[in-house]
N, C-alpha and C. Protein backbone atom coordinates (compact mmCIF):
# COMPACT_ATOMS: atom_id res chain seq x y z
N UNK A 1 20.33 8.76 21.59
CA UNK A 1 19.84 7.42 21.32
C UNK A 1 18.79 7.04 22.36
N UNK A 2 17.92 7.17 21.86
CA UNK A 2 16.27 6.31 22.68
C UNK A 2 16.19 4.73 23.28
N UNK A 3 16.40 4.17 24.15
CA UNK A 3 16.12 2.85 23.95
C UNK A 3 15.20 2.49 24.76
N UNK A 4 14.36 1.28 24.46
CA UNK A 4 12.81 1.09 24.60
C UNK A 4 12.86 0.65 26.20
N UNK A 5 11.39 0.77 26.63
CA UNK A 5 11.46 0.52 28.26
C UNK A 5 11.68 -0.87 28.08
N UNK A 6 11.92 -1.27 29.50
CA UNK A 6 11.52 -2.64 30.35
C UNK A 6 10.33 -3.48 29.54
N UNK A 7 10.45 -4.33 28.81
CA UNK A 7 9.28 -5.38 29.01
C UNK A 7 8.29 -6.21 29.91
N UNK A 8 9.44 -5.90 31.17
CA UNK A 8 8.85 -7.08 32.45
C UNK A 8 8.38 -5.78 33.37
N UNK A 9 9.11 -4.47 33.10
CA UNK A 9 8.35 -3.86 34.60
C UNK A 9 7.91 -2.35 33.74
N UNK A 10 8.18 -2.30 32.27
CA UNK A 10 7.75 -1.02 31.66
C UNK A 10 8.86 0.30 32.54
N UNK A 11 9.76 -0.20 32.98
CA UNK A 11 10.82 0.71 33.51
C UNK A 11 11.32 1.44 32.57
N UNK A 12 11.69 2.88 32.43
CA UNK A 12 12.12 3.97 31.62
C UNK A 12 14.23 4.10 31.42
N UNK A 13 14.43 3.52 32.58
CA UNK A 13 16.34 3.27 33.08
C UNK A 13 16.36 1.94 32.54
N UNK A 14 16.81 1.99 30.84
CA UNK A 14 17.15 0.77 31.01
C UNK A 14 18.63 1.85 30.66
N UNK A 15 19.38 0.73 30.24
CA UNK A 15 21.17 1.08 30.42
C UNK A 15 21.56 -0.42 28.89
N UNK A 16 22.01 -0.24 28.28
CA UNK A 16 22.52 -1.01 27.19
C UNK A 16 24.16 -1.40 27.95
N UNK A 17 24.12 -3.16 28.12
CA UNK A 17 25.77 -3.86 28.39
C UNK A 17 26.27 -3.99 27.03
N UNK A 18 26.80 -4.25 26.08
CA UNK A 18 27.53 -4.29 24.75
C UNK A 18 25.64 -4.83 23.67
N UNK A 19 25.71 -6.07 23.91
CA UNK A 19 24.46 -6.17 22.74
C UNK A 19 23.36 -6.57 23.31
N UNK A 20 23.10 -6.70 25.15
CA UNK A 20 22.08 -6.79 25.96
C UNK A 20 21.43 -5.57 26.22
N UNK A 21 20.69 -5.67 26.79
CA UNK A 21 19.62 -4.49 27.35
C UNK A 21 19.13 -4.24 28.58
N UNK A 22 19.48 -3.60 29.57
CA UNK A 22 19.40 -4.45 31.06
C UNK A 22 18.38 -3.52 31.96
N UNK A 23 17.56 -3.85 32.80
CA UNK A 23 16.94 -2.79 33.55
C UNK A 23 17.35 -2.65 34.56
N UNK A 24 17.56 -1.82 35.55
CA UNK A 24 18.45 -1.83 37.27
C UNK A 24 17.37 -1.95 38.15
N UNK A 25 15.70 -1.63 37.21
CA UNK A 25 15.04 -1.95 38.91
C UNK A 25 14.18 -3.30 38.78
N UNK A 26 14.13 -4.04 37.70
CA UNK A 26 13.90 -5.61 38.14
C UNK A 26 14.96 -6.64 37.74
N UNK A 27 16.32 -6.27 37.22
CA UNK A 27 17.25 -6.86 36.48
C UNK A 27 17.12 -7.55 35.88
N UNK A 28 15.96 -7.57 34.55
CA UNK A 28 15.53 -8.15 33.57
C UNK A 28 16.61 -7.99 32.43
N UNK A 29 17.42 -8.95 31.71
CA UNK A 29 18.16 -8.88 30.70
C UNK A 29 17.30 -9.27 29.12
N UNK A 30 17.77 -8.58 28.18
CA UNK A 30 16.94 -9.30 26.92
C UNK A 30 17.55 -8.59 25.72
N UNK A 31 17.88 -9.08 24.41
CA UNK A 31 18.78 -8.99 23.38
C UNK A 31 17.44 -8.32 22.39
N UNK A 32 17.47 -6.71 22.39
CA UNK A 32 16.54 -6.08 21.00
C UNK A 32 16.53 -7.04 20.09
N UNK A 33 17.68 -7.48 19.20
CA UNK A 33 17.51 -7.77 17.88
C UNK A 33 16.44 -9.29 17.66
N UNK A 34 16.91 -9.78 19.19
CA UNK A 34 16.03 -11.79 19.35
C UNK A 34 14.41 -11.35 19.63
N UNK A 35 14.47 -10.13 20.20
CA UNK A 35 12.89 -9.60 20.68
C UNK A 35 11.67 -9.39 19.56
N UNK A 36 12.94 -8.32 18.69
CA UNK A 36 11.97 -8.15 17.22
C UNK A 36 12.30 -9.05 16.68
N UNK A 37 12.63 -9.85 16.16
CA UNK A 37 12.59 -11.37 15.47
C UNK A 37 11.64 -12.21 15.61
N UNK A 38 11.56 -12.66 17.68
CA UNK A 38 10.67 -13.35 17.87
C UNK A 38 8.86 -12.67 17.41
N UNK A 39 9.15 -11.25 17.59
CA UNK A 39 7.52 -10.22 17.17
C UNK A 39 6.79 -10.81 16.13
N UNK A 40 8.05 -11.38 15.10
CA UNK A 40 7.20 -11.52 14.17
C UNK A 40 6.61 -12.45 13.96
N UNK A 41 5.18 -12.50 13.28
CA UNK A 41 4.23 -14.02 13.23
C UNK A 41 4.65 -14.97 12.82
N UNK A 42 4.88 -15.91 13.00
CA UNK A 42 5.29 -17.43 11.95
C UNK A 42 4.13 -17.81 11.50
N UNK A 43 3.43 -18.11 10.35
CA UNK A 43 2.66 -18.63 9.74
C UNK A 43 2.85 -19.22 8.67
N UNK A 44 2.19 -20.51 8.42
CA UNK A 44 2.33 -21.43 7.45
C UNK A 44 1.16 -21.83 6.41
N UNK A 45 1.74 -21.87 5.57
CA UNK A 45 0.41 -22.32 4.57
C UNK A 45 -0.52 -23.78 4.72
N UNK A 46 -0.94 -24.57 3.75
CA UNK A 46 -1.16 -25.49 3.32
C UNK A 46 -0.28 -26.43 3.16
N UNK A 47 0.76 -26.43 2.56
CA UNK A 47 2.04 -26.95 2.69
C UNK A 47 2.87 -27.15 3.58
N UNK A 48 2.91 -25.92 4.57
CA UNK A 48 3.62 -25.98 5.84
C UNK A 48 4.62 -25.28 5.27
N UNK A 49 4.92 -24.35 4.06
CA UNK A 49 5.71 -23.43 3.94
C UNK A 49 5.20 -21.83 4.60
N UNK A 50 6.54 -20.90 4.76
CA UNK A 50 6.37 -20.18 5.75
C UNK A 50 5.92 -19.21 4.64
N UNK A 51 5.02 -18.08 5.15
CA UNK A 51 4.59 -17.14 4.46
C UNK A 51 5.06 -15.91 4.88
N UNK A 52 4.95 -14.88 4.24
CA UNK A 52 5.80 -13.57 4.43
C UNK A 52 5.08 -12.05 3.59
N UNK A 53 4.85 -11.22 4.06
CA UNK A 53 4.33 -9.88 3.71
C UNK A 53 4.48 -9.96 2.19
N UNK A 54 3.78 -9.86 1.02
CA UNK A 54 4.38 -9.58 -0.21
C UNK A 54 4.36 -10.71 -1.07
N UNK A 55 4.04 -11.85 -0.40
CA UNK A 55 3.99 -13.31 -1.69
C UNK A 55 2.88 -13.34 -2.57
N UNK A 56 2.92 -14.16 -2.84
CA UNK A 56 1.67 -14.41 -3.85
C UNK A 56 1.66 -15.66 -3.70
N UNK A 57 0.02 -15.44 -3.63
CA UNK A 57 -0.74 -16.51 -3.40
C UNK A 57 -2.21 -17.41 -3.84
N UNK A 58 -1.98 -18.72 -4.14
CA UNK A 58 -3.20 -19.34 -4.61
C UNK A 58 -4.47 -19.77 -3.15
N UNK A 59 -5.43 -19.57 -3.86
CA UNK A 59 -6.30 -20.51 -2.61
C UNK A 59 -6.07 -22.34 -2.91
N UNK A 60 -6.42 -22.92 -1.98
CA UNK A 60 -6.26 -24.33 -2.18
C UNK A 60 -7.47 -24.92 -1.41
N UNK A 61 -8.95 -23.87 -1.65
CA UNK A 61 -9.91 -24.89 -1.56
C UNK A 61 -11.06 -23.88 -2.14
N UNK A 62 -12.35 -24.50 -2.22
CA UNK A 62 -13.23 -23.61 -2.35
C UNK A 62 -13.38 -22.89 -0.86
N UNK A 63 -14.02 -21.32 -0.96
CA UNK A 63 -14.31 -20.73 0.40
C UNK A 63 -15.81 -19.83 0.09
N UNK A 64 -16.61 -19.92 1.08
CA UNK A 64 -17.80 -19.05 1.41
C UNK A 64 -16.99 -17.72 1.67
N UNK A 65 -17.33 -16.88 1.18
CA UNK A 65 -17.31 -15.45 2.44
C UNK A 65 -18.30 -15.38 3.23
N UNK A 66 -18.07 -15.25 4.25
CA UNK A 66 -19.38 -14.62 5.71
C UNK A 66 -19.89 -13.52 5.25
N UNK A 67 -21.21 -13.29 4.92
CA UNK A 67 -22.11 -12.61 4.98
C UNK A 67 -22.60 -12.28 3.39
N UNK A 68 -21.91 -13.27 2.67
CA UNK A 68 -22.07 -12.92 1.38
C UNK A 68 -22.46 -14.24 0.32
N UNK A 69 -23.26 -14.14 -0.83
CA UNK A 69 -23.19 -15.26 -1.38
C UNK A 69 -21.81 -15.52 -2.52
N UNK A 70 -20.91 -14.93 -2.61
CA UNK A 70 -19.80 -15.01 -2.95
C UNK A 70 -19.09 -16.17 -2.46
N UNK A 71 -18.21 -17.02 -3.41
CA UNK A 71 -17.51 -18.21 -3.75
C UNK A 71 -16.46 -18.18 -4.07
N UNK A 72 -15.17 -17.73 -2.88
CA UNK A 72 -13.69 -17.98 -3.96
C UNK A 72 -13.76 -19.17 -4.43
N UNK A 73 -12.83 -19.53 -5.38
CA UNK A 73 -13.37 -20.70 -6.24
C UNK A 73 -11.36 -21.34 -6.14
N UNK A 74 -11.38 -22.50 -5.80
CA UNK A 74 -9.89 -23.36 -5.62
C UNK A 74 -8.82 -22.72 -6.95
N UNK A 75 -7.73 -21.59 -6.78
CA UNK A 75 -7.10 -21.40 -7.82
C UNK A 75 -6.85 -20.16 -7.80
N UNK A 76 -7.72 -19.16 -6.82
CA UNK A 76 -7.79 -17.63 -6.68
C UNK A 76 -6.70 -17.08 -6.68
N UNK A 77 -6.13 -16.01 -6.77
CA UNK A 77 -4.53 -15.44 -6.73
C UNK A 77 -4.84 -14.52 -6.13
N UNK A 78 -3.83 -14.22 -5.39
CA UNK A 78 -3.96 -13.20 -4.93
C UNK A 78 -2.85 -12.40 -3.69
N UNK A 79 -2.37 -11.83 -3.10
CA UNK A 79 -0.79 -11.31 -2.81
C UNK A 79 -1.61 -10.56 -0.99
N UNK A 80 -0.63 -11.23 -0.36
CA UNK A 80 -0.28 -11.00 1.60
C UNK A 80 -0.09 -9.69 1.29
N UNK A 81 -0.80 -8.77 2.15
CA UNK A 81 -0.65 -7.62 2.69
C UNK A 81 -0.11 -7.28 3.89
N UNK A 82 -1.10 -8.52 4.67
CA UNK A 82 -0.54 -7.94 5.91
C UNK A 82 -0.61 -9.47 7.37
N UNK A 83 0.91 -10.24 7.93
CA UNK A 83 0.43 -11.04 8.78
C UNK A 83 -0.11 -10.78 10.05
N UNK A 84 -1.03 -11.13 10.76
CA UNK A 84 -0.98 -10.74 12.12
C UNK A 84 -1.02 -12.31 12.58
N UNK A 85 -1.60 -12.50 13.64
CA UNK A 85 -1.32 -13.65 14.96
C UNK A 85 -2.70 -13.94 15.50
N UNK A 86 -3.80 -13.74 14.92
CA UNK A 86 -5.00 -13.99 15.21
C UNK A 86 -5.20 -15.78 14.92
N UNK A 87 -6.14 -15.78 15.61
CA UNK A 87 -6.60 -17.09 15.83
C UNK A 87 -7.58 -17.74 13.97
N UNK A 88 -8.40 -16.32 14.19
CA UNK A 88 -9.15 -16.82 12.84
C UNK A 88 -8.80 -16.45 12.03
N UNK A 89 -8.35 -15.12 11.54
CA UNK A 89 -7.79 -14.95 10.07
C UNK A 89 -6.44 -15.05 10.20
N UNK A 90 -5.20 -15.23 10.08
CA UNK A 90 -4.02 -15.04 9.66
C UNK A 90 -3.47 -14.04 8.83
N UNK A 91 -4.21 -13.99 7.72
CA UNK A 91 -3.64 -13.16 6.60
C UNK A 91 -4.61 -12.46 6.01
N UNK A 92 -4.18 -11.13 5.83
CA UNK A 92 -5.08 -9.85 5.12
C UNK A 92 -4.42 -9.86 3.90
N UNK A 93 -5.02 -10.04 2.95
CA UNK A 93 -4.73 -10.43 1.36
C UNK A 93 -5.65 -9.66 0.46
N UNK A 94 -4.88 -9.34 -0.56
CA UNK A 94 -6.32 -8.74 -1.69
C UNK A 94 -6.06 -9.94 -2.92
N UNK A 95 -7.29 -10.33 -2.87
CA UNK A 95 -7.77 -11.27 -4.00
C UNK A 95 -7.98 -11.03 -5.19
N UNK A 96 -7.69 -11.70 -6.64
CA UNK A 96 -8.27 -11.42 -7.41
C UNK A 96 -9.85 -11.57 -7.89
N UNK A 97 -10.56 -10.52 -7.93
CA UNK A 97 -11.89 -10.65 -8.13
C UNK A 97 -12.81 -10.52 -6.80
N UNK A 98 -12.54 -10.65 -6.09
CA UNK A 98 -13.00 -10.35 -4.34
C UNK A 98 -12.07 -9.16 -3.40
N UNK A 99 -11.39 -8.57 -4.27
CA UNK A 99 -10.93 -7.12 -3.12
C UNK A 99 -10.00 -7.62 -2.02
N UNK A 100 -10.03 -6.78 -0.73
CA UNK A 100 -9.07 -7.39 0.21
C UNK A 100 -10.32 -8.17 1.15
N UNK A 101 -9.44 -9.53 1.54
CA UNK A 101 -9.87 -9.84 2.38
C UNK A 101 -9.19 -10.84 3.73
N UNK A 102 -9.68 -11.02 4.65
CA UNK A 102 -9.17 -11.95 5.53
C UNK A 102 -9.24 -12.95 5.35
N UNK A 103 -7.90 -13.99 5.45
CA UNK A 103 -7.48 -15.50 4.98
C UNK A 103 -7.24 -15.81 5.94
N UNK A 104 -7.79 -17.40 6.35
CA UNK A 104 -7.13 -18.65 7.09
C UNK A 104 -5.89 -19.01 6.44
N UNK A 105 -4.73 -19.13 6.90
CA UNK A 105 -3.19 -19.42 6.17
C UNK A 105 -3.60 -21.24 5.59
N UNK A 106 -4.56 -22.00 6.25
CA UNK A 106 -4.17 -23.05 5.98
C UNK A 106 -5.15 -23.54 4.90
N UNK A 107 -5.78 -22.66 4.36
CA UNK A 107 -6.46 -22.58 3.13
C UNK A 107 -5.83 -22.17 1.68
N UNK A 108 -4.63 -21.59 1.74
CA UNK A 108 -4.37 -20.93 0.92
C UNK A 108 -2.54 -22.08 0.75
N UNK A 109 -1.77 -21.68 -0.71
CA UNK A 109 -0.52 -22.30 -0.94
C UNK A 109 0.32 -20.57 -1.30
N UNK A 110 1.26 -20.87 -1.46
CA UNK A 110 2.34 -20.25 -1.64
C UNK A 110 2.44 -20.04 -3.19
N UNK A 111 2.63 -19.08 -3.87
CA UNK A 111 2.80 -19.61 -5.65
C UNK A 111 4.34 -19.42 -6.06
């Protein structure tokens, strides 16, 4: 059984207490399962509902694309590929009629 280094000092000795994770050379404690939980992005739509890998989704405004004279148009559908934690796009989505592209979460609703 492998278990992952140190977060606080990248130490290789960590040692597992029952469902903690402990390191001996900065005695950093921390629970795997709360770690990958917290990893994952929270992002919200238009609504302020939470979004998730795999939904489907409407746009809820008109949008320019950058560098293109292309117009999603308020109503677009189209399904989350992928969340990350970026500042400007949120969500990598493939659209209907425009391919994949990068979404602002607070442009778009939940369907």
């Amino acid at each position: 059984m492998s278990l992952p280094s140190c977060p606080s000092c990248q130490s290789e000795y960590v040692y597992q207490d029952q469902n903690q994770l402990i390191c001996p050379e900065c005695a950093y404690e921390w629970d795997p399962v709360e770690t990958a939980e917290a990893a994952t992005p929270k992002v919200k739509d238009a609504n302020g509902t939470l979004l998730a890998e795999g939904d489907k989704i409407t746009l809820a405004k008109d949008l320019k694309v950058k560098g293109s004279s292309l117009v999603l148009k308020i109503g677009t559908k189209g399904v989350i590929r992928y969340i990350n934690d970026g500042k400007d796009h949120q969500l990598d989505c493939k659209l209907d009629g425009a391919g994949e592209m990068m979404v602002t979460a607070k442009f778009v609703k939940r369907a």
